[in-house]
PDB file of N, CA and C in Angstrom:
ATOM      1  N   UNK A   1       9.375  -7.815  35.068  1.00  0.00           N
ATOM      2  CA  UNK A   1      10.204  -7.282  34.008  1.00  0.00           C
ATOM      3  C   UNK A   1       9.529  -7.441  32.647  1.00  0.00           C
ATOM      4  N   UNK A   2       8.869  -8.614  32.220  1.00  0.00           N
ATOM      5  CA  UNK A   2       7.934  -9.001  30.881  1.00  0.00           C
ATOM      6  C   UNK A   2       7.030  -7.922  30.983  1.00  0.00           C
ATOM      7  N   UNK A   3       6.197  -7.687  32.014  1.00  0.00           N
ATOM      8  CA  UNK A   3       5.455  -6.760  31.869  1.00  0.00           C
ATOM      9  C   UNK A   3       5.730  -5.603  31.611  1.00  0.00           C
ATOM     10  N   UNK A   4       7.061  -5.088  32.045  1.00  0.00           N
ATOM     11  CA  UNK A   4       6.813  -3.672  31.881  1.00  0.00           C
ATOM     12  C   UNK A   4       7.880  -3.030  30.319  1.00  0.00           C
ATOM     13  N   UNK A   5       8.368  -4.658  30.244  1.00  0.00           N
ATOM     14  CA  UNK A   5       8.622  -4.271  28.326  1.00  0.00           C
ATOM     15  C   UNK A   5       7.234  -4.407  27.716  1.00  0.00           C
ATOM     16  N   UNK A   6       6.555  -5.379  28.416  1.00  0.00           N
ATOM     17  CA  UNK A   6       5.444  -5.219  27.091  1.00  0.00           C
ATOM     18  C   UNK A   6       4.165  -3.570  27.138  1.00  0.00           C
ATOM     19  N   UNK A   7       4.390  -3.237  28.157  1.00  0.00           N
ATOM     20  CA  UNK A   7       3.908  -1.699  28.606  1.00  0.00           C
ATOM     21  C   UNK A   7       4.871  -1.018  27.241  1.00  0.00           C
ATOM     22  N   UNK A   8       6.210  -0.956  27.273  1.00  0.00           N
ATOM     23  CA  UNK A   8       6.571  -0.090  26.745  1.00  0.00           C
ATOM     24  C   UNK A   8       7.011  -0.479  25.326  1.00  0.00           C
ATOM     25  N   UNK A   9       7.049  -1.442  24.750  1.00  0.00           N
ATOM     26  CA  UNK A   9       6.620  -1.848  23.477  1.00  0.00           C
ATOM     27  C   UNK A   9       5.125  -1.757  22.807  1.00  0.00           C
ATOM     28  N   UNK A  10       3.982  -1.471  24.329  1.00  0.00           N
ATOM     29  CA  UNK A  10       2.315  -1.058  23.467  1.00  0.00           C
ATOM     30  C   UNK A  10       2.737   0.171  23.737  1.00  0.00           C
ATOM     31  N   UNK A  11       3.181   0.825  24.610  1.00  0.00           N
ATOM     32  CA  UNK A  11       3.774   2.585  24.295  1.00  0.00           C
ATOM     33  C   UNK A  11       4.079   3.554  23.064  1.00  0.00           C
ATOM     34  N   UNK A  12       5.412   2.460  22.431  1.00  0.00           N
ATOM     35  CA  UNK A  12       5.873   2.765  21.380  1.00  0.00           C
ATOM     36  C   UNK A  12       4.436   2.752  20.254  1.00  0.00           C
ATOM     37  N   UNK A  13       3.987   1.500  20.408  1.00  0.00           N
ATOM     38  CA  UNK A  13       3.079   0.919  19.120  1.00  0.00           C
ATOM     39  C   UNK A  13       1.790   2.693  18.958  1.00  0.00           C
ATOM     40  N   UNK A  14       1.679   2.718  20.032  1.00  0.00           N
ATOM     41  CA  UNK A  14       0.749   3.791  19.820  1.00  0.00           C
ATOM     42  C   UNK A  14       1.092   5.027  19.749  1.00  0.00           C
ATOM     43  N   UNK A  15       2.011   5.410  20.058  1.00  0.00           N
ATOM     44  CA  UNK A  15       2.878   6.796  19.428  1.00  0.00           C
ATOM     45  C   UNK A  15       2.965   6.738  17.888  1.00  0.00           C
ATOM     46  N   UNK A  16       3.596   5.586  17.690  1.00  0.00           N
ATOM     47  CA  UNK A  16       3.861   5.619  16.041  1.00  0.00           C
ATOM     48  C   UNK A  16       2.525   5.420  15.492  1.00  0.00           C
ATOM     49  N   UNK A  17       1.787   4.985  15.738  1.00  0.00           N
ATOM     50  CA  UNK A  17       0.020   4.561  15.021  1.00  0.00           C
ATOM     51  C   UNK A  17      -0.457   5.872  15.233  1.00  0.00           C
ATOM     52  N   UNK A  18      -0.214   6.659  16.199  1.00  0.00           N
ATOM     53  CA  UNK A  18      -0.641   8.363  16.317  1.00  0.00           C
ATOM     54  C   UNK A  18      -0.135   8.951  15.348  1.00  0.00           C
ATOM     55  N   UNK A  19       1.760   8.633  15.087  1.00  0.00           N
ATOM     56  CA  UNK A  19       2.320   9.661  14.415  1.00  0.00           C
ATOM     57  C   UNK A  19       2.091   9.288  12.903  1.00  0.00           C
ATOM     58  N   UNK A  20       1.631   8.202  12.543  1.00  0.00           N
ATOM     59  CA  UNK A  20       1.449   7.908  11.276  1.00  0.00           C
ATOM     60  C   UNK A  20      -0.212   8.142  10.824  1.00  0.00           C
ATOM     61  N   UNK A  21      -1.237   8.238  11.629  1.00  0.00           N
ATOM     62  CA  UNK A  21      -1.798   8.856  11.093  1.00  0.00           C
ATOM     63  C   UNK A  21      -2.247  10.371  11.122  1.00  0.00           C
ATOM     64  N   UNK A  22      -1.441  11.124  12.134  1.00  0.00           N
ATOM     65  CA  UNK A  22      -1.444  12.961  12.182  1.00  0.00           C
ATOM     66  C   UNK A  22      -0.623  12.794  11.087  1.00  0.00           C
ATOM     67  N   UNK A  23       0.444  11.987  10.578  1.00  0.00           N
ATOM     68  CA  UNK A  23       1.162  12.735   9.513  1.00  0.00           C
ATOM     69  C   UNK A  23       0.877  12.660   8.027  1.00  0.00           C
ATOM     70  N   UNK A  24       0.039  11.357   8.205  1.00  0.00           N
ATOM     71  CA  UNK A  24      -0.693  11.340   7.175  1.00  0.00           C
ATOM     72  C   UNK A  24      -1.604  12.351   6.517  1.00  0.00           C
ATOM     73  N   UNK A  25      -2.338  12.581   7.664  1.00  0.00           N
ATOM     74  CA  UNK A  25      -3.407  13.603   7.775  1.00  0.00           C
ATOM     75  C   UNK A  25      -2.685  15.124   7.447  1.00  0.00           C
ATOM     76  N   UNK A  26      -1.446  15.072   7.999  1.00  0.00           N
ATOM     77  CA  UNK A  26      -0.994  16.768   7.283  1.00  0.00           C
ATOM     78  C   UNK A  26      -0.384  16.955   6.245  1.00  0.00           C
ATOM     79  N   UNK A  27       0.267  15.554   5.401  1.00  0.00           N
ATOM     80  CA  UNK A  27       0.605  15.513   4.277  1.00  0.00           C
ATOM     81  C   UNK A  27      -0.339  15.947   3.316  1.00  0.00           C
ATOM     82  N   UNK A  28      -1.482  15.276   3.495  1.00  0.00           N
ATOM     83  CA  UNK A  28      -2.789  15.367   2.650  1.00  0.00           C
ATOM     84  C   UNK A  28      -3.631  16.513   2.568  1.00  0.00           C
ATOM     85  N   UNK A  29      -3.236  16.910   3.717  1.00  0.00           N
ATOM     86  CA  UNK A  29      -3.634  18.433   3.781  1.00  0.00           C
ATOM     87  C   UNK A  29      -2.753  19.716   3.350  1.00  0.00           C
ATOM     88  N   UNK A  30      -1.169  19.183   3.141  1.00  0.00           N
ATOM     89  CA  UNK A  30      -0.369  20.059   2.895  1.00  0.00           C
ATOM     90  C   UNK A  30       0.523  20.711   3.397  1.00  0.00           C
ATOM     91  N   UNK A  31       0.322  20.766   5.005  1.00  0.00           N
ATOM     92  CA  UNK A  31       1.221  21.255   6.222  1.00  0.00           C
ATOM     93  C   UNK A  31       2.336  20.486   6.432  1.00  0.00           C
ATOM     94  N   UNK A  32       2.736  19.611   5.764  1.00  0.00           N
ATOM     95  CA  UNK A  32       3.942  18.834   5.750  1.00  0.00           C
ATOM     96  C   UNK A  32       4.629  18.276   4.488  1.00  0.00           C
ATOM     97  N   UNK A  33       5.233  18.510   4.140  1.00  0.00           N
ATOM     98  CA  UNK A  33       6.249  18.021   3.203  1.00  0.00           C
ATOM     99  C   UNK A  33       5.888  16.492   2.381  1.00  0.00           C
ATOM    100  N   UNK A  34       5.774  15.706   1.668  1.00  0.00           N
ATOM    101  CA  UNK A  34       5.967  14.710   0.637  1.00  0.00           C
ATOM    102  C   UNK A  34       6.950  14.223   1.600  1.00  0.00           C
ATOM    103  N   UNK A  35       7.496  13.413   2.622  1.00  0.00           N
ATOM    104  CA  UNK A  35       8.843  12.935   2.765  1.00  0.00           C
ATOM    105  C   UNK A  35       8.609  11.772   3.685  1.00  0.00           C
ATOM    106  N   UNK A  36       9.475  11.095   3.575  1.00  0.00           N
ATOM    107  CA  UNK A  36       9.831  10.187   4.041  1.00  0.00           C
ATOM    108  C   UNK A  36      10.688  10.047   5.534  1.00  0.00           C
ATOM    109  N   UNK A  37      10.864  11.261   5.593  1.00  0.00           N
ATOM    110  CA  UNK A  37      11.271  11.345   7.088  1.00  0.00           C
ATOM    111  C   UNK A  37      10.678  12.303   8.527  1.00  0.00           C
ATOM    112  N   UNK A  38      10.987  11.826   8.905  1.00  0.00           N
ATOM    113  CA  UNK A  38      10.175  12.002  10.812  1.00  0.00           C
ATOM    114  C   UNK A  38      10.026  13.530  10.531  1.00  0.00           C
ATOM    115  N   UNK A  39       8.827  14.194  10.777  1.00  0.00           N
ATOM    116  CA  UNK A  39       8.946  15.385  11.173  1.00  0.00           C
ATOM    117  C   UNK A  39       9.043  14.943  12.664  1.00  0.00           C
ATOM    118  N   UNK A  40      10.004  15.674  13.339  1.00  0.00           N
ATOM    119  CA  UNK A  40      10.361  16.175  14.663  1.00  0.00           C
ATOM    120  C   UNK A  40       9.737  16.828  15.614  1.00  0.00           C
ATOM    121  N   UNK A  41       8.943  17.473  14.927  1.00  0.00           N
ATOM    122  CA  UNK A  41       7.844  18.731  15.643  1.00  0.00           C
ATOM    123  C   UNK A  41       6.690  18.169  16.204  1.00  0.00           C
ATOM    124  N   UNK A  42       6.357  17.598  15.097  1.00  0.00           N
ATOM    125  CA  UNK A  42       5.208  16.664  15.376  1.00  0.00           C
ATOM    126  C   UNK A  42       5.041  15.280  15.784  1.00  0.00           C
ATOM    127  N   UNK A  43       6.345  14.406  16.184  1.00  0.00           N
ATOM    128  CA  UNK A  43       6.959  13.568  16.840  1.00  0.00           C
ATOM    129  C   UNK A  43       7.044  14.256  17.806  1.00  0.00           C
ATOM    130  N   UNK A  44       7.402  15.242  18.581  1.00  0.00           N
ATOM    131  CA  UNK A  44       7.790  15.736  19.822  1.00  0.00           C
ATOM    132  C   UNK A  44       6.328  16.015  20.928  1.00  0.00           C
ATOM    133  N   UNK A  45       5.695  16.535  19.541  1.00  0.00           N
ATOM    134  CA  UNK A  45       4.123  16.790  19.913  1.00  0.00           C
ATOM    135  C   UNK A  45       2.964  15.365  20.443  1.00  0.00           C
ATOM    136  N   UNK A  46       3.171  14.837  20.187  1.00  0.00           N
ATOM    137  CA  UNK A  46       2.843  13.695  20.493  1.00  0.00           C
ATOM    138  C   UNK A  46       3.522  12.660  21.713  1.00  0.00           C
ATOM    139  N   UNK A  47       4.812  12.996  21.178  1.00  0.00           N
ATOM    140  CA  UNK A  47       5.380  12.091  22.799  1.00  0.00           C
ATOM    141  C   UNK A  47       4.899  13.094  24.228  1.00  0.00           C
ATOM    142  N   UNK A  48       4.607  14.588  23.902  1.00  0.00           N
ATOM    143  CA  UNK A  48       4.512  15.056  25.207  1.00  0.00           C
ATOM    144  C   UNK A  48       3.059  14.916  25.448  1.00  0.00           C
ATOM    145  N   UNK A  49       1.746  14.609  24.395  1.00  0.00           N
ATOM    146  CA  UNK A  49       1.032  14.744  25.276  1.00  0.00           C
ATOM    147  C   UNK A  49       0.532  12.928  25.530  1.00  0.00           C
ATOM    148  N   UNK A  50       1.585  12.660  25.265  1.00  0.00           N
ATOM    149  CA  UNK A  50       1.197  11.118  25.589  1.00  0.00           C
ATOM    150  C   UNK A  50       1.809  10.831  26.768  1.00  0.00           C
ATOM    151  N   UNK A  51       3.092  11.442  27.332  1.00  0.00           N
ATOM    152  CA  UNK A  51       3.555  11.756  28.459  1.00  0.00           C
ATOM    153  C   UNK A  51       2.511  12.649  29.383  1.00  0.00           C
ATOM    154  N   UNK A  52       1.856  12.832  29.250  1.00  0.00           N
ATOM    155  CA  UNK A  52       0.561  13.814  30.156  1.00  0.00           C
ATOM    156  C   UNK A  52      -0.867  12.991  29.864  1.00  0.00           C
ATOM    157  N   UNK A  53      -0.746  11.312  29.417  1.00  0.00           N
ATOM    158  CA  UNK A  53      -1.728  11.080  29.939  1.00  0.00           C
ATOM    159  C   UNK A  53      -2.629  10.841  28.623  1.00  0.00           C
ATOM    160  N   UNK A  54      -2.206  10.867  27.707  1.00  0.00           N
ATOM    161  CA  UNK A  54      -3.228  10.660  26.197  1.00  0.00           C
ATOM    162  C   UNK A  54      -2.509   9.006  25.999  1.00  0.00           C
ATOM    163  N   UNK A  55      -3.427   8.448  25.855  1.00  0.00           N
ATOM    164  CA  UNK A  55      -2.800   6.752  25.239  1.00  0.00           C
ATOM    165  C   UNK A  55      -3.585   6.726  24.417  1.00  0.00           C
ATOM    166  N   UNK A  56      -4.817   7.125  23.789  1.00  0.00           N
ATOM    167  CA  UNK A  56      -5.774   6.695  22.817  1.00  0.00           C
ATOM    168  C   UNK A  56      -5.206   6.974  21.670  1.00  0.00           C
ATOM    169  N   UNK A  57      -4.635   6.289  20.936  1.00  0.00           N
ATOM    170  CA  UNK A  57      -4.167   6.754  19.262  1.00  0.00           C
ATOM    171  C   UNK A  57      -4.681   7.820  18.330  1.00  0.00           C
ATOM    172  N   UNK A  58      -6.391   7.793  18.415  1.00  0.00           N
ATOM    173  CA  UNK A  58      -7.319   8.184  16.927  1.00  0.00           C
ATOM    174  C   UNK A  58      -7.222  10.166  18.266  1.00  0.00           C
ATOM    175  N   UNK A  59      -7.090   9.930  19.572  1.00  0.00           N
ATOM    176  CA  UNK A  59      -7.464  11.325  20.341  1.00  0.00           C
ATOM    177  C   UNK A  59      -6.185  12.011  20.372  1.00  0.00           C
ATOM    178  N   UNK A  60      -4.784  11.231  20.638  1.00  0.00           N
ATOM    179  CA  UNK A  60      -3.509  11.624  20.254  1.00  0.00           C
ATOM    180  C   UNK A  60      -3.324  12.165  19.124  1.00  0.00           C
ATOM    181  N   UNK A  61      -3.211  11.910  18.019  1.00  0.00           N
ATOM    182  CA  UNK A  61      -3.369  11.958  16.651  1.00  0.00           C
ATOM    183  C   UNK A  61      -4.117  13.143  16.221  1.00  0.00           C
ATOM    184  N   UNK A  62      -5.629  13.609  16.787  1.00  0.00           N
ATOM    185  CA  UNK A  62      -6.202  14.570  16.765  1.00  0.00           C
ATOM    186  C   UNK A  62      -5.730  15.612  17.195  1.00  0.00           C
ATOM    187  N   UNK A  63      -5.563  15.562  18.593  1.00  0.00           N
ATOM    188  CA  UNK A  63      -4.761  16.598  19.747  1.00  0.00           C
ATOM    189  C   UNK A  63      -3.126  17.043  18.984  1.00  0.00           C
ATOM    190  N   UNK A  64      -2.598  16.236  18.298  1.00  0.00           N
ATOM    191  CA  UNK A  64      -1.341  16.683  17.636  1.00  0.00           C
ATOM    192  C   UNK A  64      -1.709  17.242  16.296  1.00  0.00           C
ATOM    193  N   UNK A  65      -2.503  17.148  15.569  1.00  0.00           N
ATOM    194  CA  UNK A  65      -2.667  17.695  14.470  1.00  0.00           C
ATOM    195  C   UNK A  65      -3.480  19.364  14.997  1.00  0.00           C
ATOM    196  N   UNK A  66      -3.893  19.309  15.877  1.00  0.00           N
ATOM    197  CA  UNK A  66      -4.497  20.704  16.084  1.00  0.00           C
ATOM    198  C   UNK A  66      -3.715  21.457  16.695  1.00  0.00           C
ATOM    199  N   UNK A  67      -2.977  21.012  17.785  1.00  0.00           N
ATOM    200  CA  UNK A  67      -1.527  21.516  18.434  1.00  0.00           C
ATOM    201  C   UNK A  67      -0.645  21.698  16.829  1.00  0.00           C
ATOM    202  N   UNK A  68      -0.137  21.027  16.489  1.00  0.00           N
ATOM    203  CA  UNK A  68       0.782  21.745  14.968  1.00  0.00           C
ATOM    204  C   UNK A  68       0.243  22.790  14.057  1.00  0.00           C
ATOM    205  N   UNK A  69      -1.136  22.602  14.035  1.00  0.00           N
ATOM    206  CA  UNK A  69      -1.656  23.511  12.757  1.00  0.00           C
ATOM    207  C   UNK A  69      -1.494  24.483  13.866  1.00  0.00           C
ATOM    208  N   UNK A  70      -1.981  25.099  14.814  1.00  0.00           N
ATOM    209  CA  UNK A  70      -1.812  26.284  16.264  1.00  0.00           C
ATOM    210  C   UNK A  70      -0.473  26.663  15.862  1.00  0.00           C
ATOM    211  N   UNK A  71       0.341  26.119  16.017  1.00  0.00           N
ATOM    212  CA  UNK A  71       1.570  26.245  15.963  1.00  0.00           C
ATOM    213  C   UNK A  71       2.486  26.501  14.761  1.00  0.00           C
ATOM    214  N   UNK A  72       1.666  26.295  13.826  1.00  0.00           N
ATOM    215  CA  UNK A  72       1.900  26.537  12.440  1.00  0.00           C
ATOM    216  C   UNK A  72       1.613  27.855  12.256  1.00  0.00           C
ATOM    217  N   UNK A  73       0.429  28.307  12.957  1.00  0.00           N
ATOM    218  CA  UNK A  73       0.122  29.550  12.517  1.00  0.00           C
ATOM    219  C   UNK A  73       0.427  30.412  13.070  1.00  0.00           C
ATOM    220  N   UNK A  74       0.847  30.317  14.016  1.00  0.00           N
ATOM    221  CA  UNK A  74       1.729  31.332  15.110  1.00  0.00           C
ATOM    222  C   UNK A  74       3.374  31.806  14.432  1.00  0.00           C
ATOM    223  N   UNK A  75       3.811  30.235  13.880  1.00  0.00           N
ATOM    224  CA  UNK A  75       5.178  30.814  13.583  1.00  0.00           C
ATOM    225  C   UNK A  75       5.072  31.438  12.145  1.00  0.00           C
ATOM    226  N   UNK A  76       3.866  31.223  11.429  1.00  0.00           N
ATOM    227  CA  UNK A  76       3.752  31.990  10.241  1.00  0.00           C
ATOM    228  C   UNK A  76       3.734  33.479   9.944  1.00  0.00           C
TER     229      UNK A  76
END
């Protein structure tokens, strides 16, 4: 049981260390808003491909920022 909270407490840790620096990265670039709250899109983007097998933070993080900008430009 210890183990498999601490699985899913390093789970969490690296989703959010993904989502904080893709969102960093699109703030600064402009594709996202000044804010202080969760984009959703790109939270969603990340839990799925971390659900398919991405755990590396800096490759997550990458893979979601190129998946959103794709996706940015499609719905544009």
């Amino acid at each position: 049981m210890l183990v498999e909270r601490d699985l899913r407490v390093r789970d969490l840790e690296v989703v959010g260390e993904a989502y904080a620096i893709a969102a960093n990265f699109l703030r600064k670039s402009g594709a996202l808003p000044d804010s202080f709250m969760t984009n959703e899109r790109l939270l969603g983007i990340i839990v799925k491909l971390f659900q398919h097998g991405e755990n590396n933070k800096i490759r997550l993080a990458n893979k979601a920022i190129a998946r959103f900008e794709a996706e940015t430009l499609v719905l544009a």
